[in-house]
Protein backbone atom coordinates (compact mmCIF):
# COMPACT_ATOMS: atom_id res chain seq x y z
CA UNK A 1 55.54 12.80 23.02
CA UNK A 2 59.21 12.04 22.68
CA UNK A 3 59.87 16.00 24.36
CA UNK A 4 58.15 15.16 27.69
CA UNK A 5 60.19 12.40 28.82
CA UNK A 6 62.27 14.31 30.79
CA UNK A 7 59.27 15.91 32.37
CA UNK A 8 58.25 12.67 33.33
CA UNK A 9 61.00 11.24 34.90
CA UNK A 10 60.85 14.61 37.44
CA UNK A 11 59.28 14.62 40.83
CA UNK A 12 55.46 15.46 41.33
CA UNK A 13 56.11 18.80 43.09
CA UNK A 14 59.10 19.31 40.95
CA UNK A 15 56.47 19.10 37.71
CA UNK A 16 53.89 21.34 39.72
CA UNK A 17 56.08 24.07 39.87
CA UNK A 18 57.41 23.77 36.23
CA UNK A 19 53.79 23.91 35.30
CA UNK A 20 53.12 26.76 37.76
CA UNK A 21 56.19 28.79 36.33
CA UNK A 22 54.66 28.40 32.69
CA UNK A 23 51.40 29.08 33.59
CA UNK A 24 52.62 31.95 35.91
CA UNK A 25 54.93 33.31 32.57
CA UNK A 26 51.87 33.08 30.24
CA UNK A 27 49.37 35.13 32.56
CA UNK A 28 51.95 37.97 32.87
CA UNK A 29 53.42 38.07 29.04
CA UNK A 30 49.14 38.47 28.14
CA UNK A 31 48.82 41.07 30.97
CA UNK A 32 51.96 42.20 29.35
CA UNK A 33 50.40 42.32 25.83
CA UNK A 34 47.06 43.61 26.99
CA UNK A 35 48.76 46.41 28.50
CA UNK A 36 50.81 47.49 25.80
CA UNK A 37 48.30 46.86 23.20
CA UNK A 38 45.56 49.11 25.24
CA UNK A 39 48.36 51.61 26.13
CA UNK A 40 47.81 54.29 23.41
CA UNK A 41 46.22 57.49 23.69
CA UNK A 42 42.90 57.36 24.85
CA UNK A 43 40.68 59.77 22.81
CA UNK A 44 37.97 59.79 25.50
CA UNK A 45 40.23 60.56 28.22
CA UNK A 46 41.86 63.21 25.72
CA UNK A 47 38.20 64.97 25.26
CA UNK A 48 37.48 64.88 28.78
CA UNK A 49 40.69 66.77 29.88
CA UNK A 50 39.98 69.38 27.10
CA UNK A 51 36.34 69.45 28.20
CA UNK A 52 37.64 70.25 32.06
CA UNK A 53 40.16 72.49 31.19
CA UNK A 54 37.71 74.55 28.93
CA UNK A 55 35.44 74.37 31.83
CA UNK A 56 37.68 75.58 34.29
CA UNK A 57 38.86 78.40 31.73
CA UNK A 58 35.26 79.45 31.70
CA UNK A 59 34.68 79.71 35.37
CA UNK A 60 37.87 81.73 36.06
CA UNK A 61 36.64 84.84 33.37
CA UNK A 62 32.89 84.64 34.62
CA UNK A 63 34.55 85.15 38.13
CA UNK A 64 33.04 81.74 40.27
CA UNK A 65 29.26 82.67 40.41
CA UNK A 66 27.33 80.59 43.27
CA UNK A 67 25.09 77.84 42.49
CA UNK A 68 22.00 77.80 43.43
């Protein structure tokens, strides 16, 4: 472990935040990832705004009829 001796030779809190900044890097470039990976087009939400809008369409040509 030739690459960590300089990591050693640092101060405890000094080597809590270097571990805290990688940690802290790695949680957000996953949440990063995640996000862009999950970011498409979502065919569900798709349908369901054509579903509402056909819906809506509907009620404005029957003329709102109360529910019973």
């Amino acid at each position: 472990m030739a690459g960590f001796s300089a990591f050693n030779s640092l101060a405890p809190k000094t080597k809590n935040l270097v571990v805290a900044g990688g940690l802290t890097a790695f949680v957000f470039g996953v949440y990063y990832y995640t996000m862009r990976a999950v970011g498409g087009t979502d065919e569900l939400q798709v349908a369901i705004d054509k579903f509402e809008a056909e819906k809506r369409k509907t009620e404005t040509q029957e003329g709102f009829a109360p529910k019973a």
